[in-house]
Protein backbone atom coordinates (compact mmCIF):
# COMPACT_ATOMS: atom_id res chain seq x y z
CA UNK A 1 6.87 2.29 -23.84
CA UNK A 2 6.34 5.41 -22.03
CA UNK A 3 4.13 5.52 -18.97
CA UNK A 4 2.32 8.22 -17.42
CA UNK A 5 1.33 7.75 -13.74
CA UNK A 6 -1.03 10.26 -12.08
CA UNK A 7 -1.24 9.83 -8.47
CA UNK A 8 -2.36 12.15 -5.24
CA UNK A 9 0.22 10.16 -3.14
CA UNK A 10 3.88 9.77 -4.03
CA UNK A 11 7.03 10.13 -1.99
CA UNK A 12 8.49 11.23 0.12
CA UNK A 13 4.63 10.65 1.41
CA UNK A 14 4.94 7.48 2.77
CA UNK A 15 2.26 5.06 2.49
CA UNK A 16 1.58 1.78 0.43
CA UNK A 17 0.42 3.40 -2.20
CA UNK A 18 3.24 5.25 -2.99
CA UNK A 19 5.60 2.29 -1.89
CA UNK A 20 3.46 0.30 -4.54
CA UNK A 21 4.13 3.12 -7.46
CA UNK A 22 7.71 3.38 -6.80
CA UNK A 23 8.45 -0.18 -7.08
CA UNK A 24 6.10 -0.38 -10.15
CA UNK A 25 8.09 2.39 -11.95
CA UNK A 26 12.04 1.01 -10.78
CA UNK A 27 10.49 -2.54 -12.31
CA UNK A 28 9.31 -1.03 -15.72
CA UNK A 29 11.98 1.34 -15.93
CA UNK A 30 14.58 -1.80 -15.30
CA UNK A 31 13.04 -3.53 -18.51
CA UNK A 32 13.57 -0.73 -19.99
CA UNK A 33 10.74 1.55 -20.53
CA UNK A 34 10.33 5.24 -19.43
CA UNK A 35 7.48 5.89 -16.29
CA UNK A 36 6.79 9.65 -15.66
CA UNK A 37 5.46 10.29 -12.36
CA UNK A 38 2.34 13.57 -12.48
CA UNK A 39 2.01 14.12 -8.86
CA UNK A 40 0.93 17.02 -6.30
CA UNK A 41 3.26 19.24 -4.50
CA UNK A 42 4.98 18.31 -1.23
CA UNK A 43 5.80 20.96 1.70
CA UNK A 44 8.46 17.99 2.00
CA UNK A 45 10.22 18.44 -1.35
CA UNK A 46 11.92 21.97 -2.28
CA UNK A 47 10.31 24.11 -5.62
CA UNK A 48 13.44 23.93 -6.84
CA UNK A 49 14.23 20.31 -5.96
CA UNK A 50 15.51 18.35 -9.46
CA UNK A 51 13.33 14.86 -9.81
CA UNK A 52 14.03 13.18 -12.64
CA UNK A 53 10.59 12.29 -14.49
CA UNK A 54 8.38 13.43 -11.54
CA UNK A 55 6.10 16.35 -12.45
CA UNK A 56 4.59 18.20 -9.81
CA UNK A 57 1.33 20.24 -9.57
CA UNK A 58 -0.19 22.76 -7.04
CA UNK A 59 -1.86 21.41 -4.28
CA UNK A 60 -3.57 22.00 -0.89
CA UNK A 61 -4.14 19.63 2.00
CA UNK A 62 -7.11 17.06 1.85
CA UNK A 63 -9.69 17.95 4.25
CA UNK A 64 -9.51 15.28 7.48
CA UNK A 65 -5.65 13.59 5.88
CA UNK A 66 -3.20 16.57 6.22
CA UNK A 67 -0.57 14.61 5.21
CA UNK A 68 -2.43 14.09 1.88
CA UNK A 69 -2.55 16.50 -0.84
CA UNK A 70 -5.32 17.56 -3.67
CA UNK A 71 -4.19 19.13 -7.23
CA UNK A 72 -5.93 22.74 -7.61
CA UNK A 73 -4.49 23.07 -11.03
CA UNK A 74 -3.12 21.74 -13.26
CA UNK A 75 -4.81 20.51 -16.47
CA UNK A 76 -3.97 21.87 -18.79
CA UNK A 77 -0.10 21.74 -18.29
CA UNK A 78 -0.10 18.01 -17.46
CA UNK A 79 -1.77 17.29 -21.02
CA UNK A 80 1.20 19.87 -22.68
CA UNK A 81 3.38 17.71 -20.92
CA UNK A 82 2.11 14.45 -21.51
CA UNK A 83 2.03 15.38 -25.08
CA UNK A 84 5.52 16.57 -25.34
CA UNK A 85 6.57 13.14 -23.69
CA UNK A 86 4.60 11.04 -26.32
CA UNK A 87 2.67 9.04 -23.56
CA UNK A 88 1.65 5.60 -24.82
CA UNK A 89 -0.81 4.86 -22.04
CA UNK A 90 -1.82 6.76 -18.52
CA UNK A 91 -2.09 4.62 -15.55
CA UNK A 92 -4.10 6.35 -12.75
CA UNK A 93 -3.31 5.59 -9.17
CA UNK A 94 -6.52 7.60 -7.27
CA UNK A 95 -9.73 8.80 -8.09
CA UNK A 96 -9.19 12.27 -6.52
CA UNK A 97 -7.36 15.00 -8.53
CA UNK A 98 -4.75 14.14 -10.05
CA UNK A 99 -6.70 10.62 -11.52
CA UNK A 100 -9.54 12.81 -12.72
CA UNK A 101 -6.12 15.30 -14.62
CA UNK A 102 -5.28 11.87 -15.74
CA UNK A 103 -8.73 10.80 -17.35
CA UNK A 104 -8.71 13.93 -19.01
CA UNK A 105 -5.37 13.69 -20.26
CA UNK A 106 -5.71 10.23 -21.66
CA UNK A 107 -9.37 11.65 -23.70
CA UNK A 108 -7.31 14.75 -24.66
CA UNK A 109 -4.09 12.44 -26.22
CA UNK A 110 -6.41 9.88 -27.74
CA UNK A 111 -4.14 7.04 -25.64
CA UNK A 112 -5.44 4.42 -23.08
CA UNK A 113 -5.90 4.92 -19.82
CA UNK A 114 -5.88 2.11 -16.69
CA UNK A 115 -6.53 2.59 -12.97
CA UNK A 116 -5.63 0.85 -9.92
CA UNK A 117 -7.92 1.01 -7.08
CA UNK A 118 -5.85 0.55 -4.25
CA UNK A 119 -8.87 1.66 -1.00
CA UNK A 120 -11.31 0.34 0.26
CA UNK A 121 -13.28 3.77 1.08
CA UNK A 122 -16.00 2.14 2.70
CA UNK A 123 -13.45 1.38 5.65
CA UNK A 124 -12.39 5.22 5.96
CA UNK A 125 -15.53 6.80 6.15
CA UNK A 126 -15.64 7.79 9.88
CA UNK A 127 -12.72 10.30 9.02
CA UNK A 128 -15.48 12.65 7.04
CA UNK A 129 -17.62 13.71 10.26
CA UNK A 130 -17.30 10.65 12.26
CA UNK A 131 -19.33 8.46 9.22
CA UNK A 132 -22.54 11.02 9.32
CA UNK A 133 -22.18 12.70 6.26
CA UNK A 134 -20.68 9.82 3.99
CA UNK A 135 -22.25 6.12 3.41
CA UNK A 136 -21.66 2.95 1.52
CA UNK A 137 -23.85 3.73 -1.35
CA UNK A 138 -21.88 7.11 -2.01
CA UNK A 139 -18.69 4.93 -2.18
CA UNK A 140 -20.26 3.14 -5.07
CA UNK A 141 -21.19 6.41 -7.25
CA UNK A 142 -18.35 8.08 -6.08
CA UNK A 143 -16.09 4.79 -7.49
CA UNK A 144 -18.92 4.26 -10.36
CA UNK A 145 -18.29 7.80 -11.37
CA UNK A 146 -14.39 7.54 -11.60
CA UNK A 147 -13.96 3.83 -13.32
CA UNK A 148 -16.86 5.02 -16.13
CA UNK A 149 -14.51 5.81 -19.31
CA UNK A 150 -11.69 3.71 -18.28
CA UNK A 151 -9.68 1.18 -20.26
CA UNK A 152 -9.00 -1.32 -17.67
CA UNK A 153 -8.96 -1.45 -13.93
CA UNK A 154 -6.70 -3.07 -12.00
CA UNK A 155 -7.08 -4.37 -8.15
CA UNK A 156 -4.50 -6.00 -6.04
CA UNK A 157 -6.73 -8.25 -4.56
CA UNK A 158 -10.06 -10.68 -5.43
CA UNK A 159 -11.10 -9.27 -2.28
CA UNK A 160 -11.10 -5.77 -3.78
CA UNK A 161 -12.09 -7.02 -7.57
CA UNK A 162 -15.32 -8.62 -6.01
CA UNK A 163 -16.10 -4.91 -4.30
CA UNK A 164 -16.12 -3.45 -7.92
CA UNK A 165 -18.08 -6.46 -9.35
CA UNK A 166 -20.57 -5.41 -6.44
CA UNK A 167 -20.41 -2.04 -7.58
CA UNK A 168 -21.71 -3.12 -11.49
CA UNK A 169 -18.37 -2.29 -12.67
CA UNK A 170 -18.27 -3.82 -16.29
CA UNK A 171 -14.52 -2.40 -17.48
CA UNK A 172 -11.81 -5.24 -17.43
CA UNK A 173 -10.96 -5.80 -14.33
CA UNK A 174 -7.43 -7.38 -13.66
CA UNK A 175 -6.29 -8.84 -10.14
CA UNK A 176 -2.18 -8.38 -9.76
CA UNK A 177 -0.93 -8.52 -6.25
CA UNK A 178 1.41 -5.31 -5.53
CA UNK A 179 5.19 -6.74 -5.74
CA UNK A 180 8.02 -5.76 -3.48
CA UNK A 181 11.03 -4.75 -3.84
CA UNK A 182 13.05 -7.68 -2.32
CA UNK A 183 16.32 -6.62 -2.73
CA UNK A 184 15.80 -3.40 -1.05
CA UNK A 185 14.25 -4.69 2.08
CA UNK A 186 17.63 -6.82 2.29
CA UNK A 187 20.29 -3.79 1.46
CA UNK A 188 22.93 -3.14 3.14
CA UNK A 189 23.42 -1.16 5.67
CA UNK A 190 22.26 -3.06 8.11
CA UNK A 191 21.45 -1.86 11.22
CA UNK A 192 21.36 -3.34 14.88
CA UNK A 193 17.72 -1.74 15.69
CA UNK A 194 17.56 -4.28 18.99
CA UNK A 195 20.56 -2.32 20.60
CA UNK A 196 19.35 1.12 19.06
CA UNK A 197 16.11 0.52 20.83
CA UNK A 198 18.11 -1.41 24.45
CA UNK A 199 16.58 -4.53 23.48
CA UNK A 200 18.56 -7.15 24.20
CA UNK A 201 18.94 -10.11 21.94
CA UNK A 202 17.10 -12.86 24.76
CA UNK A 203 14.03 -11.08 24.69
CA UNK A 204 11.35 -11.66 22.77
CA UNK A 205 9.58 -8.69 20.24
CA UNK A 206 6.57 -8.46 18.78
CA UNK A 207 5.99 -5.54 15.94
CA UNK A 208 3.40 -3.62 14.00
CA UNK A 209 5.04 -1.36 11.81
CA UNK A 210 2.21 1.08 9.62
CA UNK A 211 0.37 4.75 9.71
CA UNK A 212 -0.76 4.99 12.40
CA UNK A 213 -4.44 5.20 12.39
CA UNK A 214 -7.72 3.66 13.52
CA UNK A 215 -8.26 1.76 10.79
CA UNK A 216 -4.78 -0.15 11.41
CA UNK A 217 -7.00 -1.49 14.74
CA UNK A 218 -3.53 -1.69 17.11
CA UNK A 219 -5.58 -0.65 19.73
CA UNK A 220 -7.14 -4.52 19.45
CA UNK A 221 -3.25 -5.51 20.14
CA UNK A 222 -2.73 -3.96 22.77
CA UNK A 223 -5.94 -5.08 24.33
CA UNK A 224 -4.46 -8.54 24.39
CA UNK A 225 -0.86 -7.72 25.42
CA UNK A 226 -1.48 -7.54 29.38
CA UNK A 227 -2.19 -11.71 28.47
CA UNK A 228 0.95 -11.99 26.65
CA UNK A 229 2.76 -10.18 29.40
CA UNK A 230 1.83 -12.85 32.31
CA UNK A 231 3.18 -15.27 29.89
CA UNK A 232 6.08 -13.31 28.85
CA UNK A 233 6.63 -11.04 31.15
CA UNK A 234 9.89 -9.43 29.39
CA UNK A 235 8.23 -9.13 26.14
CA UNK A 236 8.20 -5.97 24.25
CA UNK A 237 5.57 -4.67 21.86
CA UNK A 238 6.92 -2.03 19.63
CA UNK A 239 5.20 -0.19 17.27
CA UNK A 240 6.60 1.82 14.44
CA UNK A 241 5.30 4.25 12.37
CA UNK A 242 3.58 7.46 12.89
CA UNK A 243 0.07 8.75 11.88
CA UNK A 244 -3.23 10.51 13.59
CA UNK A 245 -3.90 8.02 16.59
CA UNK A 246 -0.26 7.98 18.19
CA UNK A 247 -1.68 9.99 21.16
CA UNK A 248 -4.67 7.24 21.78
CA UNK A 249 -2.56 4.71 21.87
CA UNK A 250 -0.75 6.25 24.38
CA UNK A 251 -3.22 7.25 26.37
CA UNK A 252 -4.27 3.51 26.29
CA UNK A 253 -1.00 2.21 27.21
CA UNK A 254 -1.08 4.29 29.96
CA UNK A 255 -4.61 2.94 31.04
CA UNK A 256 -3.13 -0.99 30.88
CA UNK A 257 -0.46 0.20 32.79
CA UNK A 258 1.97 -1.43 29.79
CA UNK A 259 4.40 1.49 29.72
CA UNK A 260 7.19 -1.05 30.11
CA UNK A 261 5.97 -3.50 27.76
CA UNK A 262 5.40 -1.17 24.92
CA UNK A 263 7.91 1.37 22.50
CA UNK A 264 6.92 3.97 20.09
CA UNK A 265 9.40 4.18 17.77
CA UNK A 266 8.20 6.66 15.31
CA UNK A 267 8.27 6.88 11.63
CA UNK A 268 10.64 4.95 9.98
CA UNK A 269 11.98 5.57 6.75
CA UNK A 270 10.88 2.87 3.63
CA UNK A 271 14.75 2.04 2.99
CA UNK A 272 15.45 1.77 6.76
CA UNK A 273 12.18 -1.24 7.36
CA UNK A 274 13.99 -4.22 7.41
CA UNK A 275 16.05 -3.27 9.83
CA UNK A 276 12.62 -3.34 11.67
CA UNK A 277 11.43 -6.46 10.72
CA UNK A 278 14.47 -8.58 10.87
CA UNK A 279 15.06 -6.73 14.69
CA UNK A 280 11.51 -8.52 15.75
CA UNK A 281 10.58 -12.47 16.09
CA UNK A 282 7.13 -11.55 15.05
CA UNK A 283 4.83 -9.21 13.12
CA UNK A 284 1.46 -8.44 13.98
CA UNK A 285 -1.40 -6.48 11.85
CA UNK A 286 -5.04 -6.43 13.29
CA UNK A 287 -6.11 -4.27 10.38
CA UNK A 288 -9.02 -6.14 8.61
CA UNK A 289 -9.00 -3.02 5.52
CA UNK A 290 -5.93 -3.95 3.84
CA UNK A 291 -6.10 -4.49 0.19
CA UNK A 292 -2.38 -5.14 -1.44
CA UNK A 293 -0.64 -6.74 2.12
CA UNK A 294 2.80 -4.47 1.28
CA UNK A 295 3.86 -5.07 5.09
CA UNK A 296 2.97 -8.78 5.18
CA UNK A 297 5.45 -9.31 2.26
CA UNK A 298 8.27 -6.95 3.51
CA UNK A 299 8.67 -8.87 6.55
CA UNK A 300 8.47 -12.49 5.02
CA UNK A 301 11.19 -10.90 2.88
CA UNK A 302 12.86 -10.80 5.84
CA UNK A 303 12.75 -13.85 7.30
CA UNK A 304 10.01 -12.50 10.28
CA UNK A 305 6.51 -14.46 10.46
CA UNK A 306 3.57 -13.07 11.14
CA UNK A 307 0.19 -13.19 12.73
CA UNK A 308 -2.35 -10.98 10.64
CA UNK A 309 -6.37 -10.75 9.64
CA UNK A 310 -7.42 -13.36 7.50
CA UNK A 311 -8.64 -11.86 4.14
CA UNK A 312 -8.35 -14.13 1.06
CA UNK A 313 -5.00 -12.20 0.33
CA UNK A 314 -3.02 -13.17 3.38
CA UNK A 315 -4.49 -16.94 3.08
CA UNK A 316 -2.95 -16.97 -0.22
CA UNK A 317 0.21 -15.90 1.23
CA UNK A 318 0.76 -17.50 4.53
CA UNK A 319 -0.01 -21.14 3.20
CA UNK A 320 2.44 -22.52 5.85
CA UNK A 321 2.69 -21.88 9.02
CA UNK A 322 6.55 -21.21 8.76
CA UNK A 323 5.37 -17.92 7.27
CA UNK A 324 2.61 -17.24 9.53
CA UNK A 325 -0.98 -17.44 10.57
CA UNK A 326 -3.83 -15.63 9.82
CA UNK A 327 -7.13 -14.61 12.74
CA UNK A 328 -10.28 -13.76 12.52
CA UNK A 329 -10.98 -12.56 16.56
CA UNK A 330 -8.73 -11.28 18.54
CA UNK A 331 -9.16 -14.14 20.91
CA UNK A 332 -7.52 -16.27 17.57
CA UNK A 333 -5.09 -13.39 17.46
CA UNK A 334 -3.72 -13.80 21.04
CA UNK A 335 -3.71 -17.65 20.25
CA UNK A 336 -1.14 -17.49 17.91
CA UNK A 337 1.28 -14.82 19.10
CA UNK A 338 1.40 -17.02 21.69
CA UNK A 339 2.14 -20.40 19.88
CA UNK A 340 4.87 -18.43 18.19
CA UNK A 341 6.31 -16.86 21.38
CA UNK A 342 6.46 -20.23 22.71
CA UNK A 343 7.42 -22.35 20.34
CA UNK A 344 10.79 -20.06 19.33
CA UNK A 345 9.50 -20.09 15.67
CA UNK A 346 12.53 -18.15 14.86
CA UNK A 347 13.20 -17.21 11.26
CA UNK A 348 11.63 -18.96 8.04
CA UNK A 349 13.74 -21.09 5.88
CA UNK A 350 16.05 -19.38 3.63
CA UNK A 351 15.17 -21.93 0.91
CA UNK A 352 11.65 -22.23 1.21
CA UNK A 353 11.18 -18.19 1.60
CA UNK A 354 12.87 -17.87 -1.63
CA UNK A 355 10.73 -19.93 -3.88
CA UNK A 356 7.66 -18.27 -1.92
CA UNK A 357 8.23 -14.72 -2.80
CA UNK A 358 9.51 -15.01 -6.41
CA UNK A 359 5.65 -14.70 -6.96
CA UNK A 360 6.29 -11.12 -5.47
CA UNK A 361 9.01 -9.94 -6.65
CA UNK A 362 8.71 -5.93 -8.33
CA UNK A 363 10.21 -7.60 -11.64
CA UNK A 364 7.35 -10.09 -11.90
CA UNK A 365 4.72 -7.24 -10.78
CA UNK A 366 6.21 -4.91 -13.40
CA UNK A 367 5.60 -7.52 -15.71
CA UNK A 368 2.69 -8.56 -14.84
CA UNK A 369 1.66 -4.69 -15.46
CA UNK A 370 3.69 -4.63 -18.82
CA UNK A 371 1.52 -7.39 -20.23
CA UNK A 372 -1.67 -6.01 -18.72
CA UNK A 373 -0.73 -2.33 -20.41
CA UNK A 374 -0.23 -4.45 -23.74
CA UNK A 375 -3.79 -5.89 -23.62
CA UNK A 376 -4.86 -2.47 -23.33
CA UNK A 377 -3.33 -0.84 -26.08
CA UNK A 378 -4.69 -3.76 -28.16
CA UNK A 379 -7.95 -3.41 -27.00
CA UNK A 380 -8.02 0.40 -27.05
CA UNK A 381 -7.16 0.06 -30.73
CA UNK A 382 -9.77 -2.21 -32.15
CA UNK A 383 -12.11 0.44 -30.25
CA UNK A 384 -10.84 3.24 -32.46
CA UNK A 385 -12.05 4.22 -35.49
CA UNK A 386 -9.85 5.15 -38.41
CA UNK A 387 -10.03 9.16 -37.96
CA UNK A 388 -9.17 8.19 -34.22
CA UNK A 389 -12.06 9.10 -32.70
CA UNK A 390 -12.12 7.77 -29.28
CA UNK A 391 -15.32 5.05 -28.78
CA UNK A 392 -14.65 3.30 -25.01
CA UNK A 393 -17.39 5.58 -23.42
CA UNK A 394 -20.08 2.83 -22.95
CA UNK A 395 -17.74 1.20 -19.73
């Protein structure tokens, strides 16, 4: 089969989105079938730069994420070259340029077209004029708008899925949790992060490791940590990852006087995480706006437990305790880092963490996908009439 994926976001952008794309297309492309990647330009990645399959098309900055880019052109060329490839199906990944290119495409080739809605918008909207200009009901045209037309949509979560029922969204809507790629979180080389960062091995660590932004609510962390401190008083906090809010959170460090307690240890490549995760005895997430849980996975993969907001995603996948514990308050949050901390939880069992995360494996996700593209295609073609003529605009 050959795949077209249209996406706004795709490496070396790093965010889940494009973590969640990359491991789709190594999965399909290791059962064999071909995934071509229609994505913007990168400042990052050289005009001349040679990406196998990846097609790239002018793009600016996206007003309030600078680090995220918007198609300006494009169209036309992506449908020439989505032609030329003989796409079989077009699987959008955003409902910003380059997943409006796609819905075009798909119309102008006559071939199915699925999208994944990966956001939850109505979480982001204080970063267009501090929430003023956009609201909840805009989210719903706005999302209303994009899913009309399409073949299928696809949601990683029943948490998200139950947004777009809200909505009135009446196109097929599949739930398939984003896989991860296990094997890569696990590769070799390995590095001692502990010693990298003078951590010594005796101390306990405590990590959050995302963009960092308000909506990843660390702040809420560290307004516990001065508790965890008179408990632990040589326990670290370090947090890894870079994004908009870094200077905040220093500024509130600063205020808690926690300088000592706490480490900003900047970006950190995707191939280079589980290092991270394997270096700390627990991982932390106080965002409540996650919809696919990438991080939660990666460090179960390796071996770390965590303490995270309960959403019916994370319940689903920390159904022991051995893999972690889900809050609601923070006051439940500071609970259980502390049970862990004391207790010495160490790392989950080798045997038990490997029957848990064959549910999550990129394989099963891509073929999860595979089947879901199939039902597609099927359906697409009892809803075309003879002379091809396209009939799937009544979603």
């Amino acid at each position: 089969m050959n795949i077209g994926i249209f996406t706004d976001t795709y490496f070396p952008q790093v965010s889940g989105v494009a973590t969640s794309i990359q491991t789709l297309k190594n999965g399909l492309e290791r059962q064999g079938h071909s995934v071509f990647i229609f994505t913007t330009t990168d400042p990052h990645v050289a005009k001349d730069a040679i990406e196998p399959n990846v097609f790239r098309f002018s793009s600016v900055p996206f007003v309030s994420f600078a680090d995220r880019r918007i198609a300006i052109r494009g169209i036309f060329h992506a449908t020439q070259v989505a032609k030329k490839l003989d796409i079989d199906i077009i699987h959008t990944q955003t409902e910003f340029s380059m997943g409006w290119i796609g819905k075009y495409v798909a119309h102008a080739l006559k071939v199915p077209c699925v999208h994944t809605y990966h956001t939850m918008y109505e979480d982001y909207l204080h970063y267009v004029l501090n929430g003023k200009l956009l609201k909840p009901v805009h989210v719903k045209q706005f999302s209303s708008a994009f899913i009309h037309g399409m073949d299928g949509v696809v949601t990683p979560s029943v948490k998200t899925e139950n947004v777009l029922l809200s909505y009135g969204i009446k196109t097929p809507i599949e739930v398939i949790p984003t896989g991860v790629d296990l094997a890569r979180i696990n590769e070799n080389p390995r590095r001692d992060v502990r010693a990298e960062l003078n951590l010594s091995p005796d101390i306990p660590v405590i990590l959050t490791l995302s963009r960092i932004a308000a909506e990843k609510k660390i702040d809420h962390i560290l307004d516990v940590l001065p508790k965890i401190v008179e408990e632990f008083p040589n326990v670290k906090f370090v947090i890894a990852g870079d994004g908009p809010d870094v200077d905040m959170l220093e500024d509130q460090v600063n205020r808690l006087t926690l300088e000592d307690y706490v480490i900003f240890a900047g970006a950190v490549e995707h191939t280079d995480v589980g290092n991270y995760y394997r270096m700390a005895d627990l991982f932390i997430s106080a965002s409540d706006t996650e919809t696919q849980g990438l991080t939660y996975v990666e460090a179960m993969a390796a071996g770390t437990p965590s303490v995270v907001f309960s959403t019916d995603y994370t319940e689903m996948l920390l159904d022991d305790p051995e893999f972690g514990q889900t809050f609601t308050t923070k006051e439940q949050m500071l609970d259980e880092i502390l049970s862990y901390l004391r207790n010495h939880a160490g790392k989950i069992n080798q045997a038990k963490l490997d029957k848990k995360l064959n549910d999550f494996s990129s394989d099963k996700f891509a073929s999860t996908m595979l089947a879901n593209y199939e039902k597609v295609i099927a359906n697409f073609d009892e809803l075309t009439t003879k002379d091809g003529e396209y009939l799937n605009d009544q979603n």
